[in-house]
C-alpha atoms as a PDB file:
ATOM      1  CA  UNK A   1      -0.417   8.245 -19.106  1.00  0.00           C
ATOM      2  CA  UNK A   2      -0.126   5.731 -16.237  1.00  0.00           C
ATOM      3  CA  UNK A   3       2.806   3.934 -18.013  1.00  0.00           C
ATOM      4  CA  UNK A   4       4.847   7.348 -17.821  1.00  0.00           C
ATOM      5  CA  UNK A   5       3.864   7.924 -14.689  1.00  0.00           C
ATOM      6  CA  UNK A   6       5.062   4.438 -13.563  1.00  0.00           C
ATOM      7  CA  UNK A   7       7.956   5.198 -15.063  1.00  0.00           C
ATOM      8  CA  UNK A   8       8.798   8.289 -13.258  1.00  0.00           C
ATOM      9  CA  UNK A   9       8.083   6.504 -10.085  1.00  0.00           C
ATOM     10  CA  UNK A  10      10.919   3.600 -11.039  1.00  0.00           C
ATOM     11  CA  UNK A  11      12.835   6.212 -12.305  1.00  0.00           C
ATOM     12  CA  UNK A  12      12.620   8.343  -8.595  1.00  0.00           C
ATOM     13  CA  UNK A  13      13.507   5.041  -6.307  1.00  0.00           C
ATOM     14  CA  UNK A  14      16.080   4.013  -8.574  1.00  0.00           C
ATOM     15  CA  UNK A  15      18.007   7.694  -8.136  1.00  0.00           C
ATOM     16  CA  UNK A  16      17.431   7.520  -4.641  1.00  0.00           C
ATOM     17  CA  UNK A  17      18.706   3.778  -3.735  1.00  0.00           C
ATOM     18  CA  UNK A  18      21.504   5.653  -5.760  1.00  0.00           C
ATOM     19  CA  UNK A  19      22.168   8.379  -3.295  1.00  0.00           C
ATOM     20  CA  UNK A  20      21.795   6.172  -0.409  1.00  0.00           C
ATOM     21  CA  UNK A  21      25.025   3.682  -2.071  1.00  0.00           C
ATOM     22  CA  UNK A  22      26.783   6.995  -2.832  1.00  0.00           C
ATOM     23  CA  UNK A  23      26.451   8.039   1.190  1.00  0.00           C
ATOM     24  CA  UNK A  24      27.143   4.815   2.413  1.00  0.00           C
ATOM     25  CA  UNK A  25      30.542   4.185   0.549  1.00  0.00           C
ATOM     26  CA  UNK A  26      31.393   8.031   1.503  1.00  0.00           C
ATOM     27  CA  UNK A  27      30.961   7.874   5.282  1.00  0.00           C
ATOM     28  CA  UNK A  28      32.083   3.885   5.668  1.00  0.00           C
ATOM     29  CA  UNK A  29      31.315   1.127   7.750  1.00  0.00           C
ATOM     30  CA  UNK A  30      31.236   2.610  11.388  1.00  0.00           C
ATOM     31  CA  UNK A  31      30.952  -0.770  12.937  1.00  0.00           C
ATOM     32  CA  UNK A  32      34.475  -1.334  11.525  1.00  0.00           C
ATOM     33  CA  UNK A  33      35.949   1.909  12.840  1.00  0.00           C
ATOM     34  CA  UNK A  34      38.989   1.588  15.409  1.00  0.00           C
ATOM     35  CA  UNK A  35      38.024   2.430  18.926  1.00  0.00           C
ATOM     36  CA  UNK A  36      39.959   5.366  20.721  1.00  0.00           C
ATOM     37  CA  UNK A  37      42.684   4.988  22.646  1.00  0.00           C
ATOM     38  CA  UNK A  38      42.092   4.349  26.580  1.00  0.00           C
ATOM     39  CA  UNK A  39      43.506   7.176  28.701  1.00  0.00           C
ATOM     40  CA  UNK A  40      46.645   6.208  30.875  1.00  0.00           C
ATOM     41  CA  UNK A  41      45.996   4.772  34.297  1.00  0.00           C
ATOM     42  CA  UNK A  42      46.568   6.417  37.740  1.00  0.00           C
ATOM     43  CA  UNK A  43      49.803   6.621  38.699  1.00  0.00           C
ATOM     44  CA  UNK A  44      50.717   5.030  41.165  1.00  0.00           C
ATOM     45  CA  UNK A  45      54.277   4.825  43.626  1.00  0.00           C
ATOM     46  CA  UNK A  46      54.124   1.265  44.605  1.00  0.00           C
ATOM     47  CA  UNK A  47      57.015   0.673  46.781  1.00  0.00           C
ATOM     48  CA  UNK A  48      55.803   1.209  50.205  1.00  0.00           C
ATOM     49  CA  UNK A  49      58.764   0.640  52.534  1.00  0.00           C
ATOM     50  CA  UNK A  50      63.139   1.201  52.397  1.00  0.00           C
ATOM     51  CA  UNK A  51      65.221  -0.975  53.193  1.00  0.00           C
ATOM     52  CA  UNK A  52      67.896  -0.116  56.031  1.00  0.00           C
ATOM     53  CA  UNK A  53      71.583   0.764  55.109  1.00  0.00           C
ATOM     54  CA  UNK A  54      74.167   0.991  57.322  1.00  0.00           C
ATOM     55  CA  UNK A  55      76.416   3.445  57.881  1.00  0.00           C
ATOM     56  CA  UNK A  56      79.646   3.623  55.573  1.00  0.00           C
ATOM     57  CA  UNK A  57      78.567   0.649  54.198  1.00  0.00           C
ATOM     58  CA  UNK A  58      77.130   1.019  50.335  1.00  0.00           C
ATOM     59  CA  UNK A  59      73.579   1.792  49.430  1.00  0.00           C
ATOM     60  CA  UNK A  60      70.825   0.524  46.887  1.00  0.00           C
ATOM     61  CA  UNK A  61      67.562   0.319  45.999  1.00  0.00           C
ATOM     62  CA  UNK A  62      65.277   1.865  43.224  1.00  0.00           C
ATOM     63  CA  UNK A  63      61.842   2.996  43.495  1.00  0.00           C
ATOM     64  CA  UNK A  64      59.071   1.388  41.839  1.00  0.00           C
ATOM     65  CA  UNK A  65      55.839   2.875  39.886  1.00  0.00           C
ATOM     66  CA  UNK A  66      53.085   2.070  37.810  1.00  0.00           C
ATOM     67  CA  UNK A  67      50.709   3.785  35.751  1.00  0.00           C
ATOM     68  CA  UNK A  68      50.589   7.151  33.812  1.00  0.00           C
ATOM     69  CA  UNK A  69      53.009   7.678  30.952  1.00  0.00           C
ATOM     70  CA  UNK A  70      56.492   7.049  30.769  1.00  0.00           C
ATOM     71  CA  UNK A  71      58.834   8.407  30.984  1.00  0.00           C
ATOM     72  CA  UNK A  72      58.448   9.450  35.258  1.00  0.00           C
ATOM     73  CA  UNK A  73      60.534  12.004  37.097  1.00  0.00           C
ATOM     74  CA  UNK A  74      61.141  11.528  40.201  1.00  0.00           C
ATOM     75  CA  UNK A  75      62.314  14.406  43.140  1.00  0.00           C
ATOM     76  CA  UNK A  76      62.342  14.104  47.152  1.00  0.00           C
ATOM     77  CA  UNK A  77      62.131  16.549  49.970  1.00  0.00           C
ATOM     78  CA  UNK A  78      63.841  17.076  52.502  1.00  0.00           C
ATOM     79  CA  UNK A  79      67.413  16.166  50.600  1.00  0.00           C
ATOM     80  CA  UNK A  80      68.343  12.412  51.179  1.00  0.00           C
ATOM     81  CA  UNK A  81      71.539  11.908  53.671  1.00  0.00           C
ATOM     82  CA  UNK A  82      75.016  12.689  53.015  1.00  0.00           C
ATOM     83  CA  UNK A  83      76.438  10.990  50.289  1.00  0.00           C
ATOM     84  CA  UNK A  84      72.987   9.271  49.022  1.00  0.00           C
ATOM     85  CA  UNK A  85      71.689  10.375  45.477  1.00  0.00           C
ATOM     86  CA  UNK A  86      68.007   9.282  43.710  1.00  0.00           C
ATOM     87  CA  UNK A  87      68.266   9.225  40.447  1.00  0.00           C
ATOM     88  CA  UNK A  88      65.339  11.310  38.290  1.00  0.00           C
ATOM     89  CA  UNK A  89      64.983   9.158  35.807  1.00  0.00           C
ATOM     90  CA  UNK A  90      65.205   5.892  37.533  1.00  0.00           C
ATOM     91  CA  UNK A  91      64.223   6.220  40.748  1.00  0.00           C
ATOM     92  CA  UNK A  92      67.334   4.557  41.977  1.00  0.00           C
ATOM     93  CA  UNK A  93      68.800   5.337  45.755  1.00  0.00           C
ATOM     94  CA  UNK A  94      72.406   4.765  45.400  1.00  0.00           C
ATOM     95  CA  UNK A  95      75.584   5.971  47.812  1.00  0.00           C
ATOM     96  CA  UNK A  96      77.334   5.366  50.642  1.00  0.00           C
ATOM     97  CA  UNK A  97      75.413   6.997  53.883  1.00  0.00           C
ATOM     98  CA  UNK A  98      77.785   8.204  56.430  1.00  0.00           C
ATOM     99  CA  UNK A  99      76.208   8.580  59.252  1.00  0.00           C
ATOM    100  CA  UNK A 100      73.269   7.707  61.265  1.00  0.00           C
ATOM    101  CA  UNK A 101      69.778   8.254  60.585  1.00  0.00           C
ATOM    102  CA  UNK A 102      66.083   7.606  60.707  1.00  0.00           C
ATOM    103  CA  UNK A 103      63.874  10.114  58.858  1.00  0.00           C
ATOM    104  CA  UNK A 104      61.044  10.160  56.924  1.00  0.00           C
ATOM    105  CA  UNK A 105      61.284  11.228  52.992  1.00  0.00           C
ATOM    106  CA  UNK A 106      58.695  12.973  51.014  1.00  0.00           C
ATOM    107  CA  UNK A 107      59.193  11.106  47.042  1.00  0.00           C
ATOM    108  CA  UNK A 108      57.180  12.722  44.101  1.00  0.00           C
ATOM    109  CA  UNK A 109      56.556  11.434  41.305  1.00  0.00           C
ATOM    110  CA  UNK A 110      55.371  13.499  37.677  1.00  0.00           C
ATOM    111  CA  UNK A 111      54.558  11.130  34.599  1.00  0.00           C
ATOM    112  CA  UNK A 112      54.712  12.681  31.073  1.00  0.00           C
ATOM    113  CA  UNK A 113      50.868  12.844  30.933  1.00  0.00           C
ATOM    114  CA  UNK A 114      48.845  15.788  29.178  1.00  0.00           C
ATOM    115  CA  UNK A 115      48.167  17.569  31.669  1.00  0.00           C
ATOM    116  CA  UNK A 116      51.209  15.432  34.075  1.00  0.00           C
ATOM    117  CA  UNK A 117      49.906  13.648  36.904  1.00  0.00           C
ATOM    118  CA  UNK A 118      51.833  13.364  39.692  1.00  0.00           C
ATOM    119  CA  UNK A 119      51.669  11.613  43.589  1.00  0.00           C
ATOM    120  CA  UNK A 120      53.920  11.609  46.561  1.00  0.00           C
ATOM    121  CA  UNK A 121      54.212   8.906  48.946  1.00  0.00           C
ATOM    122  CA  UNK A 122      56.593   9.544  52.441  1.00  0.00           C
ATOM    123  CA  UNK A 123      58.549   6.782  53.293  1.00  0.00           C
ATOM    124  CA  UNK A 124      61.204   6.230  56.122  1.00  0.00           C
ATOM    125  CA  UNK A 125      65.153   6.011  55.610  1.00  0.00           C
ATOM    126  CA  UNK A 126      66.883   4.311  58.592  1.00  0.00           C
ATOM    127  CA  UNK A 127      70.781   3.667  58.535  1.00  0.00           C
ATOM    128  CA  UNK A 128      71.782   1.966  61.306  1.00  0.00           C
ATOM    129  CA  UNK A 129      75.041   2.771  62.902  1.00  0.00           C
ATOM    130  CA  UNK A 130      78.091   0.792  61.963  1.00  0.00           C
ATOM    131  CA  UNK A 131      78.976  -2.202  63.430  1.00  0.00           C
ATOM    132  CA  UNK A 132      82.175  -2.012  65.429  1.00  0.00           C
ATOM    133  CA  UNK A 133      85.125  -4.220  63.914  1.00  0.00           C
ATOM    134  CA  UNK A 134      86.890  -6.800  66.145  1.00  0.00           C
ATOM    135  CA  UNK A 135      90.070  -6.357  67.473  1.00  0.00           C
ATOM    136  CA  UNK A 136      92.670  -8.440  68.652  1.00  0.00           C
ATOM    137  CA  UNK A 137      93.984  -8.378  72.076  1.00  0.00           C
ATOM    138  CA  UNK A 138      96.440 -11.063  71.942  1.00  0.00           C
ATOM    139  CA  UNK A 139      99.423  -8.564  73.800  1.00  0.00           C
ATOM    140  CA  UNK A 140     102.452 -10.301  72.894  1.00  0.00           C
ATOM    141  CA  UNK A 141     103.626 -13.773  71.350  1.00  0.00           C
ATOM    142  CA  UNK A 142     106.074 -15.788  73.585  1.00  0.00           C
ATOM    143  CA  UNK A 143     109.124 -16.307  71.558  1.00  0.00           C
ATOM    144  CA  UNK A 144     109.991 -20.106  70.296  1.00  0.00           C
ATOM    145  CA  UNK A 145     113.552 -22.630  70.374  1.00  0.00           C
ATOM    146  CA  UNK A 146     114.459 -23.629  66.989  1.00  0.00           C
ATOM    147  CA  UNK A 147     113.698 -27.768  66.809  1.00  0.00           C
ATOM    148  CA  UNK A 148     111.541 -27.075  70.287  1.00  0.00           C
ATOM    149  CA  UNK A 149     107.754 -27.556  70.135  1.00  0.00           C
ATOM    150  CA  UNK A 150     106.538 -24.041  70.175  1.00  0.00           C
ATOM    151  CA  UNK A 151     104.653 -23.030  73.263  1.00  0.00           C
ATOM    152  CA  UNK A 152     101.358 -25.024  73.631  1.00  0.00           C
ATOM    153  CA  UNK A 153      98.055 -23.004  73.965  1.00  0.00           C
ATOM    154  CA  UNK A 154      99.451 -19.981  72.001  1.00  0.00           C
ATOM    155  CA  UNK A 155      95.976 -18.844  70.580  1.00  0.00           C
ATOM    156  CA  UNK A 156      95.364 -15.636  69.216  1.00  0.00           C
ATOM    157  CA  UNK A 157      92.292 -13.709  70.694  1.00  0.00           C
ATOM    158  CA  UNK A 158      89.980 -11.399  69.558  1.00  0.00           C
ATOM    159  CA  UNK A 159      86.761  -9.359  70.873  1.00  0.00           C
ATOM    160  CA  UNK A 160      84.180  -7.636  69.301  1.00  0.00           C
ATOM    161  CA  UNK A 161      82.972  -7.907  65.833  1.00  0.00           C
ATOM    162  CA  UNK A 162      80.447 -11.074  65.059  1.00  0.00           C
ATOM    163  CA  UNK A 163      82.294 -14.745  65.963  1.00  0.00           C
ATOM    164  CA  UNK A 164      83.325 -17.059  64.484  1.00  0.00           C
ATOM    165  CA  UNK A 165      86.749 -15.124  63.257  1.00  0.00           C
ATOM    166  CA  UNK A 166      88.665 -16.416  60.612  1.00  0.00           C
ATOM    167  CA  UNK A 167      92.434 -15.667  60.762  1.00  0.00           C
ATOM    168  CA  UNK A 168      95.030 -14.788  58.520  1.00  0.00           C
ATOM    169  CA  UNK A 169      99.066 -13.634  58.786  1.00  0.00           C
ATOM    170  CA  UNK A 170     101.748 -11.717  56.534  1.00  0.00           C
ATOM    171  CA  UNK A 171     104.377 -12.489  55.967  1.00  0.00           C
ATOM    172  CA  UNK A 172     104.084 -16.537  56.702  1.00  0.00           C
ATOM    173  CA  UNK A 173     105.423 -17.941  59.940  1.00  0.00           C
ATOM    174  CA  UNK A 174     108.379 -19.262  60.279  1.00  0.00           C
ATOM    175  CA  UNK A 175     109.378 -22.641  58.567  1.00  0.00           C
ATOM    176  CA  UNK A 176     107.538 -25.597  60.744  1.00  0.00           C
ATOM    177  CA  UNK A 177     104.777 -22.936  62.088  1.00  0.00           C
ATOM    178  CA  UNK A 178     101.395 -23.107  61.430  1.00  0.00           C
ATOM    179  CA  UNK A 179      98.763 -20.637  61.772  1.00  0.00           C
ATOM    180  CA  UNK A 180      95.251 -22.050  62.492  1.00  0.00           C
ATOM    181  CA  UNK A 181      93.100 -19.947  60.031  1.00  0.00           C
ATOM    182  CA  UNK A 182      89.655 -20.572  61.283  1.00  0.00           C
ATOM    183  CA  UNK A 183      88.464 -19.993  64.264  1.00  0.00           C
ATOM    184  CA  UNK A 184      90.958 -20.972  66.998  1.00  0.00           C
ATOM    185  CA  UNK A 185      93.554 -18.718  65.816  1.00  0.00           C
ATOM    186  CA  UNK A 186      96.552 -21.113  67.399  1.00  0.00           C
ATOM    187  CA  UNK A 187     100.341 -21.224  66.789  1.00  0.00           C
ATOM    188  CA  UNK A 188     101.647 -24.326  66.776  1.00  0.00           C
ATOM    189  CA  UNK A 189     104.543 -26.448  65.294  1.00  0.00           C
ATOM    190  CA  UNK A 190     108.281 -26.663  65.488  1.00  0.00           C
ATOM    191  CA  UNK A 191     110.906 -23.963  64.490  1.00  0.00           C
ATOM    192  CA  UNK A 192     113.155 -25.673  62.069  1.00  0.00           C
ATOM    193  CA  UNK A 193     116.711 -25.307  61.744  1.00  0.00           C
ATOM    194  CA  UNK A 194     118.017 -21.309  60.243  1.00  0.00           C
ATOM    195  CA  UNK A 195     114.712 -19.606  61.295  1.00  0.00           C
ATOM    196  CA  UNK A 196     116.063 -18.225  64.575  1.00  0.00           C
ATOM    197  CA  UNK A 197     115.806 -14.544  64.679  1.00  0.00           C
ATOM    198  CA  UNK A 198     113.209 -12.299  65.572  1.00  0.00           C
ATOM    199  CA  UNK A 199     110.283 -10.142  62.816  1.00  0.00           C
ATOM    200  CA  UNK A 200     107.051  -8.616  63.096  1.00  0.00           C
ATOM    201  CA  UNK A 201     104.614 -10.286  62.065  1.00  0.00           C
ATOM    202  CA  UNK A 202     100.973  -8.785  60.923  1.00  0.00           C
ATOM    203  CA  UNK A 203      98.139 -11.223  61.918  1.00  0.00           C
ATOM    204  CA  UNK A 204      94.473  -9.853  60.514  1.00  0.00           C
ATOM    205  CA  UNK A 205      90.740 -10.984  62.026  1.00  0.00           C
ATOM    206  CA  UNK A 206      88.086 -11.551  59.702  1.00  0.00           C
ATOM    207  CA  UNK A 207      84.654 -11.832  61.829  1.00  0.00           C
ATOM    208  CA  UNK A 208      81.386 -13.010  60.586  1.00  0.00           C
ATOM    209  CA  UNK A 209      78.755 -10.079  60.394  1.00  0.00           C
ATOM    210  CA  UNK A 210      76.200  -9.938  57.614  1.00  0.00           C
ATOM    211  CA  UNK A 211      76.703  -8.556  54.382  1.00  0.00           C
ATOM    212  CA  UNK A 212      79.851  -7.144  54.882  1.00  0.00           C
ATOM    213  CA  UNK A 213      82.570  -8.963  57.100  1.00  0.00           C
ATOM    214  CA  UNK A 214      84.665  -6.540  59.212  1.00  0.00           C
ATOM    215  CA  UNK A 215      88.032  -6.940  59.340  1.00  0.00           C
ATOM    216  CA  UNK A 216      90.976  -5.334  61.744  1.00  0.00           C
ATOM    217  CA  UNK A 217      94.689  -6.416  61.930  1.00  0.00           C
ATOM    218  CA  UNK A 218      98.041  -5.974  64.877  1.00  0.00           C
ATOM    219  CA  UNK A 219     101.135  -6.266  64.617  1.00  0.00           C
ATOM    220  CA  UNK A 220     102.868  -8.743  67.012  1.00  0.00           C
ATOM    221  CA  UNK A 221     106.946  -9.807  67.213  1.00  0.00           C
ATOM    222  CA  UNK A 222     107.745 -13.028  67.398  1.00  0.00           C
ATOM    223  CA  UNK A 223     111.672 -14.284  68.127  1.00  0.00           C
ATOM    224  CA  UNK A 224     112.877 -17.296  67.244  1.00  0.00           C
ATOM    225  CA  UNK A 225     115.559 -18.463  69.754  1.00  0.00           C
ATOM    226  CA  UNK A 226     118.655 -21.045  68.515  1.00  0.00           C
ATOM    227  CA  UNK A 227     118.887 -22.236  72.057  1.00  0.00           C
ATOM    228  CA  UNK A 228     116.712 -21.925  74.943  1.00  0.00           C
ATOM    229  CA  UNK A 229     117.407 -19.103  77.256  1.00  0.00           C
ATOM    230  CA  UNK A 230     118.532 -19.673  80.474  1.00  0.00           C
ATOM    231  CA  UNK A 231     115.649 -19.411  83.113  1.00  0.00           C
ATOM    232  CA  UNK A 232     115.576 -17.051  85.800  1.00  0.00           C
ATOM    233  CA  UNK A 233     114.090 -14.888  88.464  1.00  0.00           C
ATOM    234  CA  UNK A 234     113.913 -11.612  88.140  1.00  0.00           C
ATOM    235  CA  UNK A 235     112.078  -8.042  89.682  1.00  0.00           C
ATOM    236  CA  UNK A 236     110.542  -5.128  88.763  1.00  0.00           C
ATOM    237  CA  UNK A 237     113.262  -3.329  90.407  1.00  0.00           C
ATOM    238  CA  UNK A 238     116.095  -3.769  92.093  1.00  0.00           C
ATOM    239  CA  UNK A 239     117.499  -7.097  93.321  1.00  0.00           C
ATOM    240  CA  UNK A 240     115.203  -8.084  96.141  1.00  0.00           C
ATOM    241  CA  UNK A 241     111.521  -6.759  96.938  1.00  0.00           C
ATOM    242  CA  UNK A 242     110.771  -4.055  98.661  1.00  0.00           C
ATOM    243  CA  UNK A 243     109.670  -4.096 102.842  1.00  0.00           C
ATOM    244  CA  UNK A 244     106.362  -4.115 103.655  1.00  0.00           C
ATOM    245  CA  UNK A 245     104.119  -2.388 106.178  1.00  0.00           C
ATOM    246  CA  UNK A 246     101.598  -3.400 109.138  1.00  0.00           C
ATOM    247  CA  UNK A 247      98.410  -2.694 108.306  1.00  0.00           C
ATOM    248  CA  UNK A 248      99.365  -1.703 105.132  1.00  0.00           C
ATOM    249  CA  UNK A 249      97.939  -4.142 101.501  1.00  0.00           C
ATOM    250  CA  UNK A 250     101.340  -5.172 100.139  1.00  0.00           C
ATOM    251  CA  UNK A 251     101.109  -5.966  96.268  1.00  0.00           C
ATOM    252  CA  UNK A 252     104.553  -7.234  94.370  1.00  0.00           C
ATOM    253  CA  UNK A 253     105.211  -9.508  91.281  1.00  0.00           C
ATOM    254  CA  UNK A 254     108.160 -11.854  90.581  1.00  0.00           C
ATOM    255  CA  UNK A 255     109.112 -11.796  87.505  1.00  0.00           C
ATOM    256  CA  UNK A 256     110.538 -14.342  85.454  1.00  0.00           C
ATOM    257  CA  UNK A 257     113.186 -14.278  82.024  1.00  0.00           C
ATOM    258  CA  UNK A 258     114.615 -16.504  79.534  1.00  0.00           C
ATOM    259  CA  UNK A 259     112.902 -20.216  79.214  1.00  0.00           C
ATOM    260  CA  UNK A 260     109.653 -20.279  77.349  1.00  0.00           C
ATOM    261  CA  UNK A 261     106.489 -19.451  78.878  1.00  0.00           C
ATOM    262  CA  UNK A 262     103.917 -19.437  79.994  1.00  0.00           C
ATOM    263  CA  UNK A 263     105.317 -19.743  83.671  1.00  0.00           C
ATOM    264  CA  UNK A 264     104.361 -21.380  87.028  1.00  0.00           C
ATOM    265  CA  UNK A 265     105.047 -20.290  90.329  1.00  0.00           C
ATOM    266  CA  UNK A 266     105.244 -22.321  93.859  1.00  0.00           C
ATOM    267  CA  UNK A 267     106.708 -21.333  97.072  1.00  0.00           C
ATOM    268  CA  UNK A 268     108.035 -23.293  99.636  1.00  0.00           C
ATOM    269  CA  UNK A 269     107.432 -23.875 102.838  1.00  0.00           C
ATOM    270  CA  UNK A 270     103.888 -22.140 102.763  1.00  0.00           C
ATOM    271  CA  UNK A 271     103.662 -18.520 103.496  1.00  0.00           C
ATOM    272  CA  UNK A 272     101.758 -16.694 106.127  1.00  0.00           C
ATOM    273  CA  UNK A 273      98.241 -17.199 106.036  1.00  0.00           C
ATOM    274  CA  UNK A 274      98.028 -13.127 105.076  1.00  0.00           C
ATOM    275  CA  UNK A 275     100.151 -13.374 101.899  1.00  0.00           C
ATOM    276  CA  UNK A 276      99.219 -15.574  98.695  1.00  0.00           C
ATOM    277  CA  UNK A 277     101.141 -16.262  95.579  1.00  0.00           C
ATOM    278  CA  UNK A 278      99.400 -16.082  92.305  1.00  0.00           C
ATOM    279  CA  UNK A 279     100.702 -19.530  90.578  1.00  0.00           C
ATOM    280  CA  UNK A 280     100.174 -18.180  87.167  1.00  0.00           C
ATOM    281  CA  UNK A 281     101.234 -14.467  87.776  1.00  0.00           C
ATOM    282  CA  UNK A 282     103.483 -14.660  90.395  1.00  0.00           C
ATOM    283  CA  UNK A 283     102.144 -11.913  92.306  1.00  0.00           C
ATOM    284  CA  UNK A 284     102.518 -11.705  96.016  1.00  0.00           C
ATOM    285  CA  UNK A 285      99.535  -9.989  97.941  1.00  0.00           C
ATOM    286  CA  UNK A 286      98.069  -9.662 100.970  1.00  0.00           C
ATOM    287  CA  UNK A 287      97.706  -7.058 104.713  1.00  0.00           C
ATOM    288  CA  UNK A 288     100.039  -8.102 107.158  1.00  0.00           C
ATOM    289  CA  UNK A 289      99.230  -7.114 111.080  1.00  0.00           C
ATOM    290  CA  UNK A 290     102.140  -7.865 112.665  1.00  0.00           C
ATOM    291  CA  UNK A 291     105.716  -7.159 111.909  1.00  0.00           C
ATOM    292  CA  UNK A 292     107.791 -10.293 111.187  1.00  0.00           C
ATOM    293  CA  UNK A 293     110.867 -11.416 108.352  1.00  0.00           C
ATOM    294  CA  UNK A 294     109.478 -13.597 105.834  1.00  0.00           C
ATOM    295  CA  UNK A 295     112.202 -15.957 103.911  1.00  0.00           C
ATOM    296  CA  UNK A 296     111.177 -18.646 101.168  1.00  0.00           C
ATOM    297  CA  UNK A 297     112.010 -20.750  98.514  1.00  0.00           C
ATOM    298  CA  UNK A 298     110.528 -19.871  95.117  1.00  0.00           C
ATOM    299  CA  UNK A 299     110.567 -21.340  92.091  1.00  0.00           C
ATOM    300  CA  UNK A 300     109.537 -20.853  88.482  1.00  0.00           C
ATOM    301  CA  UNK A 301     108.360 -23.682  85.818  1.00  0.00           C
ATOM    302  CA  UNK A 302     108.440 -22.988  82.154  1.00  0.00           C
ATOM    303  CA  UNK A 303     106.814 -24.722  79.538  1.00  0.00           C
ATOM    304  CA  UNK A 304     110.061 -26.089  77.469  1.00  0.00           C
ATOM    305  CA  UNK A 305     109.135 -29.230  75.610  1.00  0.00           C
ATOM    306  CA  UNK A 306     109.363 -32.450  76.059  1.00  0.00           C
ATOM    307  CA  UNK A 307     110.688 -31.197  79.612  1.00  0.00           C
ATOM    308  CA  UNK A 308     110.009 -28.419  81.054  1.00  0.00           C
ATOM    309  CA  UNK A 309     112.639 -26.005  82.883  1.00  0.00           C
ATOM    310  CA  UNK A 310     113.093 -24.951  86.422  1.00  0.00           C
ATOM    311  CA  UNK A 311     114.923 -22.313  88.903  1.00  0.00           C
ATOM    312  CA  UNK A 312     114.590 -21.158  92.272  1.00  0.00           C
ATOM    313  CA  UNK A 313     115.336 -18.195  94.368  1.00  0.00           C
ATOM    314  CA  UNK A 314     115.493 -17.323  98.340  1.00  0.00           C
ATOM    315  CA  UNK A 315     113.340 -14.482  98.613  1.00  0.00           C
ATOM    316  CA  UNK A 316     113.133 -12.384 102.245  1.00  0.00           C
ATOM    317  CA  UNK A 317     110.742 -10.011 102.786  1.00  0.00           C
ATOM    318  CA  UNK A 318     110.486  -7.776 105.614  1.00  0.00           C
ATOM    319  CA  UNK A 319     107.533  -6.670 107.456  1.00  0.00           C
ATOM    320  CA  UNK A 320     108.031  -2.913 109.362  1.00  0.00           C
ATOM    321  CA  UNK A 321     105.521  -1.006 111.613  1.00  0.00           C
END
């Protein structure tokens, strides 16, 4: 009776150790289970500032983000300036702004979460107003003597804009002239033989401001002469200058043709201690108080090379109550 009994016992642990294997293999090793996927992180705009634009000058930047799901949207409120777009996808900034500004921008951002998250950051837009271009002032270019040096200290000039300028001209100079492309701008050289003859000439600045040079351009005349013209004294009107008046500022300029200038003016014997003569200008000035008749000598220099040219004229001028 015990031995059956001890059998039924075996018998009972043996069916349940076999139940217990059965359950085991069914449900697995759960230390060897994968672990579950972490949930996305916050999202998060991290550009914090915009760089400035300038005004008609191009655009670009692209906002940057972290965090949440991919893909992002991105919006922005108020609408960006004229002429700049942001890109939904990207988050790029792109365009050409035209016109000045300095506002602050609401961007949102929505990731592809379940539910979406989304987060807004303001940031301010400035475009500065554009820089103004330089222009060149240079008037007029004296004209040149074929197989003469060419006028010394013929420079081109130019304001505004960032210096230095660097210079440029179309069509080239005449055969033997030379344009000075950087900086000075100067003409110099010597006309050679069959380029007498005058043609406009279009000479462009090229200043120095950062990113984007600015550029402007004139149109100047320059003649050629085969001989040097004859060198005389002229006026604004008529063939003498006018009278003047006591009391009265008197204000007249001699004028001077032909040779090559720049020009010099002297007088001689002195004038009045009222009335001056501007040597570069020749411009007569001055208040006389007294009535008298003024009669000199004057006389013009040019600056011909290797000599340089001269005339004079007898001048009166009258002085009336």
């Amino acid at each position: 009776m015990s031995n059956t009994k001890s059998a039924l016992a075996n018998l009972w642990t043996l069916s349940l150790m076999l139940l217990l294997a059965i359950g085991a293999a069914s449900c697995g090793d759960v230390s060897n289970a994968p672990a579950p996927a972490p949930g996305p992180g916050a999202l998060t705009i991290t550009t914090t500032s915009l760089p400035a634009g300038t005004e008609n000058q191009p655009y670009a930047t692209t906002l940057g983000a972290s965090g949440g799901i991919t893909p992002y949207a991105w919006s922005v409120n108020p609408a960006l300036p004229a002429n700049l777009q942001l890109d939904s996808a990207t988050g790029a900034i792109t365009g050409t702004p035209t016109a000045q500004d300095a506002s602050t921008y609401t961007f949102t951002l929505l990731d592809s979460s379940v539910p979406n998250q989304t987060i807004q950051q303001p940031l301010l837009l400035t475009i500065n107003s554009a820089p103004v271009p330089p222009t060149i002032t240079t008037p007029s270019l004296p004209p040149g003597t074929v197989n003469q040096i060419y006028p010394p200290n013929t420079v081109l000039e130019a304001s505004g804009g960032t210096p230095p300028y660097t210079w440029s001209v179309n069509p080239a100079l005449p055969n033997g002239l030379q344009l000075n492309l950087v900086s000075s701008g100067s003409i110099s050289g010597t006309p050679q033989a069959g380029t007498n003859g005058t043609a406009a000439y279009t000479f462009t600045v090229l200043d120095s401001t950062v990113p984007f040079n600015l550029t402007n351009n004139k149109q100047l005349t320059l003649t050629i002469n085969l001989t040097v013209p004859t060198l005389a004294i002229t006026f604004p009107t008529g063939s003498t200058l006018p009278d003047a008046n006591v009391n009265t500022l008197y204000n007249r300029t001699l004028l001077a043709s032909g040779g090559t200038p720049p020009y010099t003016w002297s007088v001689s014997p002195a004038l009045p201690t009222w009335l001056q003569l501007d040597a570069a200008t020749g411009t007569l000035s001055g208040t006389p108080t007294a009535t008298a008749t003024i009669t000199r000598t004057y006389t013009v220099r040019d600056s011909t090379l290797p000599t340089n040219r001269t005339t004079s004229r007898s001048i009166t001028i009258r002085v009336r109550n």
